[in-house]
Protein backbone atom coordinates (compact mmCIF):
# COMPACT_ATOMS: atom_id res chain seq x y z
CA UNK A 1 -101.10 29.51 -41.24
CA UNK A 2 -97.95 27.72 -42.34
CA UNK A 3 -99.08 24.80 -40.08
CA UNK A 4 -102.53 24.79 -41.90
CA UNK A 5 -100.81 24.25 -44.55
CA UNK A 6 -98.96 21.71 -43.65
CA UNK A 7 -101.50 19.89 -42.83
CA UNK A 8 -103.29 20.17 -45.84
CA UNK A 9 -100.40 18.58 -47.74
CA UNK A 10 -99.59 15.79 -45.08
CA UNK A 11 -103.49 14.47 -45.45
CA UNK A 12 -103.65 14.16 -49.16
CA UNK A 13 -100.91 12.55 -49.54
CA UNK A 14 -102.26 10.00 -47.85
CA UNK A 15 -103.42 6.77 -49.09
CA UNK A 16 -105.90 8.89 -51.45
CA UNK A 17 -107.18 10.54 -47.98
CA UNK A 18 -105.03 7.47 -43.09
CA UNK A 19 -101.34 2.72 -28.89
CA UNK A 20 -102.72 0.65 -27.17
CA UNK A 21 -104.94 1.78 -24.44
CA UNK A 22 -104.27 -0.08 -21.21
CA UNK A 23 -105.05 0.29 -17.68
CA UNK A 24 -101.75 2.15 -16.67
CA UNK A 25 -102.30 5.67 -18.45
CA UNK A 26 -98.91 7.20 -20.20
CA UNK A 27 -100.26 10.69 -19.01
CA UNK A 28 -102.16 12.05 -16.46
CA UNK A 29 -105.61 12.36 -17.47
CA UNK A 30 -106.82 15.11 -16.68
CA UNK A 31 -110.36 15.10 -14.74
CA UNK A 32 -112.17 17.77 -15.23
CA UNK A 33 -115.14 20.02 -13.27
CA UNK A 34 -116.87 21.27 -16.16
CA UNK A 35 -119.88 22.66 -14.46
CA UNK A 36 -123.48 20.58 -13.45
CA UNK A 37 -124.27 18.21 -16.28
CA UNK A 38 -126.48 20.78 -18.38
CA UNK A 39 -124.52 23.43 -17.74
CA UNK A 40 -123.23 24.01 -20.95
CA UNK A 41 -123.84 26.23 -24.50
CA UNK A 42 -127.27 25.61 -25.68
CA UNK A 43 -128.25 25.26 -29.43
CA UNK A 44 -129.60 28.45 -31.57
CA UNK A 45 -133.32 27.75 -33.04
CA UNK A 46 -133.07 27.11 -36.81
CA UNK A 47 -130.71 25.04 -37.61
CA UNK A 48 -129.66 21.57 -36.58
CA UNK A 49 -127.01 20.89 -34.09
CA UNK A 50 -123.92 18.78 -34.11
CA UNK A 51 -122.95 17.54 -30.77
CA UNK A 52 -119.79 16.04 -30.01
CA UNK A 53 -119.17 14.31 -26.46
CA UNK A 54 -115.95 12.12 -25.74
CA UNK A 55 -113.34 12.94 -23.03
CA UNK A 56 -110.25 15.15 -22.70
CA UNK A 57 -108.79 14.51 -26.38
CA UNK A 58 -111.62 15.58 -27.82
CA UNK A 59 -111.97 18.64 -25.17
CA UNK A 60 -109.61 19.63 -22.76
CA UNK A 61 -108.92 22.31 -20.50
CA UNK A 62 -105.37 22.46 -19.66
CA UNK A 63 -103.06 24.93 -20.73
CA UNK A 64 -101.30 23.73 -23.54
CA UNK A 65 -103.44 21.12 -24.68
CA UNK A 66 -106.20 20.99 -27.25
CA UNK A 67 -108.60 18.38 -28.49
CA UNK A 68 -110.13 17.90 -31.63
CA UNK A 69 -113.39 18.88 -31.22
CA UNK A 70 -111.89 22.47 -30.64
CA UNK A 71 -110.65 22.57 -33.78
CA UNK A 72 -113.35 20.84 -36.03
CA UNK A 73 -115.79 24.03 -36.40
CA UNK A 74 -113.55 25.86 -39.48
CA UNK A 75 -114.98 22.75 -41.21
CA UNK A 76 -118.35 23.77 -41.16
CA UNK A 77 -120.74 26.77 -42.36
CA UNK A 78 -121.48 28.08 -38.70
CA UNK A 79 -124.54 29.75 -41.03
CA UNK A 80 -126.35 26.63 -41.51
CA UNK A 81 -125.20 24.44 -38.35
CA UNK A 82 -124.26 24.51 -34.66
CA UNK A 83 -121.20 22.71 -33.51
CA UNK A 84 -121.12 22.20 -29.48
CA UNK A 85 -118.54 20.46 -28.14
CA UNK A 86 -119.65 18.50 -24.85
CA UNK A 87 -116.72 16.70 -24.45
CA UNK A 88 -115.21 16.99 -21.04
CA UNK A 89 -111.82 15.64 -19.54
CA UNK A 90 -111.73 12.14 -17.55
CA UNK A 91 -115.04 10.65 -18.10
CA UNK A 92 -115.22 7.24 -19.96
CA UNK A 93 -118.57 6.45 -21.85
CA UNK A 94 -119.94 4.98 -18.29
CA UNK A 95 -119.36 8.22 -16.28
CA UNK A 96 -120.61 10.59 -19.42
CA UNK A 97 -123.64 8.98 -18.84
CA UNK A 98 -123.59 8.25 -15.04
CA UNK A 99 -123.04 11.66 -14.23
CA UNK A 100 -126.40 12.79 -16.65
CA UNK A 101 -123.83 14.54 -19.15
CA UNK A 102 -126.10 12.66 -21.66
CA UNK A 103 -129.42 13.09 -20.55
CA UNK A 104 -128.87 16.87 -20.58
CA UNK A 105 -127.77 16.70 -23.85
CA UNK A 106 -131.41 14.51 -25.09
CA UNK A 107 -133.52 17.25 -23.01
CA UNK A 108 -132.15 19.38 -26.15
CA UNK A 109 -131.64 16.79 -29.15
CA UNK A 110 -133.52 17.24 -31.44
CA UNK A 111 -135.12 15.46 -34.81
CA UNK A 112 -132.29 16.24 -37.83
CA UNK A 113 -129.26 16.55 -35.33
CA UNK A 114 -125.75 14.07 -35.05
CA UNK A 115 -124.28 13.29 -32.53
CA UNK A 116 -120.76 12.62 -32.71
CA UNK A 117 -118.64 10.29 -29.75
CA UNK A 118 -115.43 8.97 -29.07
CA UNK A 119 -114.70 7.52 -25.85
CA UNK A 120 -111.65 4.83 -24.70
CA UNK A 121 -108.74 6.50 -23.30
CA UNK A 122 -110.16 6.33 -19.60
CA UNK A 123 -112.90 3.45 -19.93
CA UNK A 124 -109.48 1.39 -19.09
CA UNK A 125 -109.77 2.70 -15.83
CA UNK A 126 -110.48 0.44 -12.78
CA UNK A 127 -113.99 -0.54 -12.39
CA UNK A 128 -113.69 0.72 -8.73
CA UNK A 129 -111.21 0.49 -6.51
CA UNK A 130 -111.05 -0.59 -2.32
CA UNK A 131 -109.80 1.95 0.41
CA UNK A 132 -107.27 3.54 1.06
CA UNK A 133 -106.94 5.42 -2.12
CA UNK A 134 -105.88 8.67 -3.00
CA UNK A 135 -107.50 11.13 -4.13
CA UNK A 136 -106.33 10.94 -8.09
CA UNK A 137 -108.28 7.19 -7.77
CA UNK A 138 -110.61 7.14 -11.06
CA UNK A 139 -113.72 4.55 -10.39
CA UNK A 140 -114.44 4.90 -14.12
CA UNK A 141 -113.63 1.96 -15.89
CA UNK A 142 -115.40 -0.65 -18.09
CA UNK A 143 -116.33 -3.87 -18.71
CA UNK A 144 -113.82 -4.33 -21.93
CA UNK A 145 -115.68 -5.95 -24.93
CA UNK A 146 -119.33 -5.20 -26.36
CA UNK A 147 -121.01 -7.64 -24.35
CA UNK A 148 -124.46 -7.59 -22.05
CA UNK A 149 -122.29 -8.61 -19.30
CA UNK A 150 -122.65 -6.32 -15.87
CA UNK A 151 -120.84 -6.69 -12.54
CA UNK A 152 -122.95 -4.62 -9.45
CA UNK A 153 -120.62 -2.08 -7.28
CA UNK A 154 -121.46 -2.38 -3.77
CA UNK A 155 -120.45 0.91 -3.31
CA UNK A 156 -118.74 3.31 -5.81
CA UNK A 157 -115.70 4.90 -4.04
CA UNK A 158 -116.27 7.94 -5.98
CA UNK A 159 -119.85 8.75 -5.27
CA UNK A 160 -120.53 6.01 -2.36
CA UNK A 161 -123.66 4.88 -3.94
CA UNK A 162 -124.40 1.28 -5.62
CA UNK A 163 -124.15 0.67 -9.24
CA UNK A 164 -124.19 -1.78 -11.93
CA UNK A 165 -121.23 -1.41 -14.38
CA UNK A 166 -121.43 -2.27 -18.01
CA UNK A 167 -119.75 -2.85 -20.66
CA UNK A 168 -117.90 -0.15 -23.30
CA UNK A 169 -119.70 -1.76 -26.29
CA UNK A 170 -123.37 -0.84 -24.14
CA UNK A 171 -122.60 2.20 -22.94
CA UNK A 172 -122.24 3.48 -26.43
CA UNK A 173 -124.93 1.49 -27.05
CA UNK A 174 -126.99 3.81 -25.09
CA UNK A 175 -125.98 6.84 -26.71
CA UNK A 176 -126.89 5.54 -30.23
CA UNK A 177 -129.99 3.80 -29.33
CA UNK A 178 -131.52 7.15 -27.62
CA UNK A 179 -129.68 9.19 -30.04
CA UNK A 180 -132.09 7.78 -32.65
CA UNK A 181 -134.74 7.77 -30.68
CA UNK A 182 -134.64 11.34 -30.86
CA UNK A 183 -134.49 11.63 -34.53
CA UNK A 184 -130.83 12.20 -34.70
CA UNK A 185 -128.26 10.46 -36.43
CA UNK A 186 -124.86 8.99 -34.34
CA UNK A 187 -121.51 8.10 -35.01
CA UNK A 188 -118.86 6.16 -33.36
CA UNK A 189 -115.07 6.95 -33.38
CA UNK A 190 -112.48 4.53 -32.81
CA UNK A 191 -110.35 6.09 -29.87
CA UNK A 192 -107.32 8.90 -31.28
CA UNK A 193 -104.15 6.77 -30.64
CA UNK A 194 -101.44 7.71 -29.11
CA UNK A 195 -98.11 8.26 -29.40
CA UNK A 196 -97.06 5.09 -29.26
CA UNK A 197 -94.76 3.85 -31.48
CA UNK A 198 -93.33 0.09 -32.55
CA UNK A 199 -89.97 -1.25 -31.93
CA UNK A 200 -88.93 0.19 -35.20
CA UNK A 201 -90.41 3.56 -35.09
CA UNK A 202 -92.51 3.05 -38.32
CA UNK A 203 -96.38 1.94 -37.13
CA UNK A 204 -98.34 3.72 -34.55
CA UNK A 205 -99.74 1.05 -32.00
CA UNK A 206 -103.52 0.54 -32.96
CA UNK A 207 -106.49 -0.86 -31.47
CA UNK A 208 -107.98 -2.19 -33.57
CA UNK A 209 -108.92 -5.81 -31.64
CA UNK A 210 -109.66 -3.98 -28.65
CA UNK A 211 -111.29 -0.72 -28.33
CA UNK A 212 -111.66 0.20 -32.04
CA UNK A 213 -112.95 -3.60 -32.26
CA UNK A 214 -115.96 -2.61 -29.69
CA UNK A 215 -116.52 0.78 -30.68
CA UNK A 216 -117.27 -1.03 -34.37
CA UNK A 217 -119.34 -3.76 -33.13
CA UNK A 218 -121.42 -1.46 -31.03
CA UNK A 219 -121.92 1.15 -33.96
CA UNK A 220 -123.01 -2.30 -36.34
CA UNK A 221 -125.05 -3.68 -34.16
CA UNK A 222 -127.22 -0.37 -33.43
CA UNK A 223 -127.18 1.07 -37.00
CA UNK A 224 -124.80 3.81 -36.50
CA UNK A 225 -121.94 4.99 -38.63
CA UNK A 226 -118.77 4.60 -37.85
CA UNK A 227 -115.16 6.17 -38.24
CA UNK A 228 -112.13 4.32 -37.81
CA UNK A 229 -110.18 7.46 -36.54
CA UNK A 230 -107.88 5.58 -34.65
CA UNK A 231 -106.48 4.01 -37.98
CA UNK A 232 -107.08 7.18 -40.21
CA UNK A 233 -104.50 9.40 -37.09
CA UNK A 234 -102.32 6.04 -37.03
CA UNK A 235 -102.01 6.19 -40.53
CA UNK A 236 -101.04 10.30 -40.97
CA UNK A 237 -98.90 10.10 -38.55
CA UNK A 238 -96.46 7.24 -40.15
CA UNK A 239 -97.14 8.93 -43.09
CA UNK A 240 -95.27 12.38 -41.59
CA UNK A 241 -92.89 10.28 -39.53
CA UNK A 242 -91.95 10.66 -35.55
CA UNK A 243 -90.27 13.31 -36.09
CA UNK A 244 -93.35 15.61 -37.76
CA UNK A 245 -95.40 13.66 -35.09
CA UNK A 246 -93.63 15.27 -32.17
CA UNK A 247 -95.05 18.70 -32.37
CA UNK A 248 -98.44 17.44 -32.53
CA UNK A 249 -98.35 16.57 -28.71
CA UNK A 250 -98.29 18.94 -25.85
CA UNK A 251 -97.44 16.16 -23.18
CA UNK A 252 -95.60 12.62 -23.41
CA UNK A 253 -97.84 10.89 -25.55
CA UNK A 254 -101.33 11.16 -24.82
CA UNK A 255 -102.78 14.62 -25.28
CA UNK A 256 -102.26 17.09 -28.18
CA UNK A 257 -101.31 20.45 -29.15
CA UNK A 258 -103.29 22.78 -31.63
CA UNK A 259 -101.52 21.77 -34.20
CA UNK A 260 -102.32 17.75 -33.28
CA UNK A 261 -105.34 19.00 -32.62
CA UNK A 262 -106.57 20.24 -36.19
CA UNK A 263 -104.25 17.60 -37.50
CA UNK A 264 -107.04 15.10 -35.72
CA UNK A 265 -109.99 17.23 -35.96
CA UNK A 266 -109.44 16.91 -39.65
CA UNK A 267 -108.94 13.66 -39.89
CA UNK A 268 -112.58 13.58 -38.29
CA UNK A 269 -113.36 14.93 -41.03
CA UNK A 270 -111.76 12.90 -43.73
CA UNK A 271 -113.56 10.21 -41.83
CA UNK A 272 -116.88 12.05 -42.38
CA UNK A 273 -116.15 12.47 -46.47
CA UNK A 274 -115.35 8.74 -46.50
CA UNK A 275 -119.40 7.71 -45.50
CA UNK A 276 -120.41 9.43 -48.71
CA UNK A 277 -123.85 9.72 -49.35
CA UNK A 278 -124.32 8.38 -45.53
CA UNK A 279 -122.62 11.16 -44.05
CA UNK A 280 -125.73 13.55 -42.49
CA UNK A 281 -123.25 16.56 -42.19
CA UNK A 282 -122.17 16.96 -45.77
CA UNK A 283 -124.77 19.55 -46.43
CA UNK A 284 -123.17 22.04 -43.67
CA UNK A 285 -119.05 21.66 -44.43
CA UNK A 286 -117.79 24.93 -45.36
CA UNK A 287 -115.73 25.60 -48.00
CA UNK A 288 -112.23 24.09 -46.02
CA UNK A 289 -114.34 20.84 -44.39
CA UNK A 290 -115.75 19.81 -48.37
CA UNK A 291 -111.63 20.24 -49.76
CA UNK A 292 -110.62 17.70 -47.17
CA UNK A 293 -109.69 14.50 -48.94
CA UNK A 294 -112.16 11.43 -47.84
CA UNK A 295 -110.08 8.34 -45.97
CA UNK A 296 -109.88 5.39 -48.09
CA UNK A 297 -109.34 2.26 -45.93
């Protein structure tokens, strides 16, 4: 409770409200089983649903760790909404939907729900990679911008078939365009950074021309909203300093702890409060999710 606390005073003192990802990972990411795409918790009839799908800092299942989708649900009335979490460790927005993670998920969208995502951290992966490899090789990666660019796989190393990779900016664009399709509303977050910090130890490393640049563009150009988490975490955690930051991760720099966890999963929320009268979930916070101060940029 005292780190609840905490947290509640480090967010509004913020600015009224808040690394770069590369191809060479500071952690190990870990990849994750998670059962047959479908597999999952099902919404309860009568009441809308709010899905949220990204990979292992948003859900993860080692030890230690937590992401921030495992913390968000304290922020809303569980009376009037579902929260599921389909995030699952080591997929990038091309394998989510590659592996039919996201088609499960439309079999059960329905008209009135949002849908939530925030992918990055492994869509720096390699594209695909040639043999010998071992058996940690992730054939996961992107295309980096938000182009209609493609380059066709031969044959994936991962699941020896042929496929045409795209780029980040589509792959979300996927999600939102069938998202609406559906009736449901969708929202892009700008990759959690990590904890990387500048030569002076006073600015978390953002990606903003990158990643958070894409993720943007793609939400624009598809009529989505978006959430600059990436910038609202950057800007908390220079707010608390490296110090406070340090207990917010449970391994170098990439994954957190509870704490970091509902430190993030509330400045998800923040994010949320910030759209205003565009935010679709406002009518199901609880009590704790409408007291959380909205991010001014």
């Amino acid at each position: 409770m005292r780190y609840r606390a905490l947290l509640r005073f480090f967010f509004s003192t913020l600015c009224a409200a808040v690394l770069p990802l590369s191809a060479q990972t500071l952690d190990d990411q870990p990849v994750e089983s998670g059962g047959r795409a479908g597999s999952q918790s099902k919404p309860s009839a009568g009441k809308p649903t709010f899905w949220i799908i990204g990979d292992s800092t948003v859900k993860v299942g080692t030890p230690g760790q937590r992401g921030w989708g495992e913390e968000i649900g304290p922020f809303f009335d569980s009376a009037k909404i579902n929260v599921l979490n389909h995030a699952i460790g080591g997929r990038s927005s091309r394998t989510f939907i590659t592996e039919g993670r996201w088609d499960a998920i439309l079999k059960e969208l329905r008209a009135g729900d949002a849908v939530i995502m925030q992918f990055g951290h492994n869509d720096a992966s390699p594209i695909n990679e040639d043999p010998p490899v071992t058996k940690s090789t992730r054939a996961r990666g992107v295309i980096r911008n938000n182009s209609d660019d493609s380059v066709f796989v031969e044959k994936n190393i991962l699941t020896g078939k042929s496929e045409t990779v795209r780029s980040y900016g589509w792959y979300l664009r996927q999600v939102i365009t069938t998202a609406k399709n559906k009736g449901a509303v969708a929202i892009v977050c700008s990759p959690i950074p990590r904890k990387s910090w500048s030569k002076d130890g006073t600015k978390i490393n953002r990606v903003a021309d990158s990643w958070g640049l894409w993720a943007r563009q793609a939400a624009e150009q598809e009529g989505a909203l978006f959430i600059d988490l990436n910038e609202i975490i950057a800007r908390g955690y220079e707010k608390i300093g490296a110090t406070a930051v340090e207990p917010l991760f449970a391994d170098k720099a990439t994954h957190t702890s509870v704490t970091g966890a509902q430190f993030n999963a509330r400045a998800v929320v923040s994010g949320l409060n910030s759209l205003g009268d565009k935010n679709p979930l406002a009518p199901f916070l609880s009590v704790e999710g409408k007291s959380v101060p909205a991010f001014t940029p």
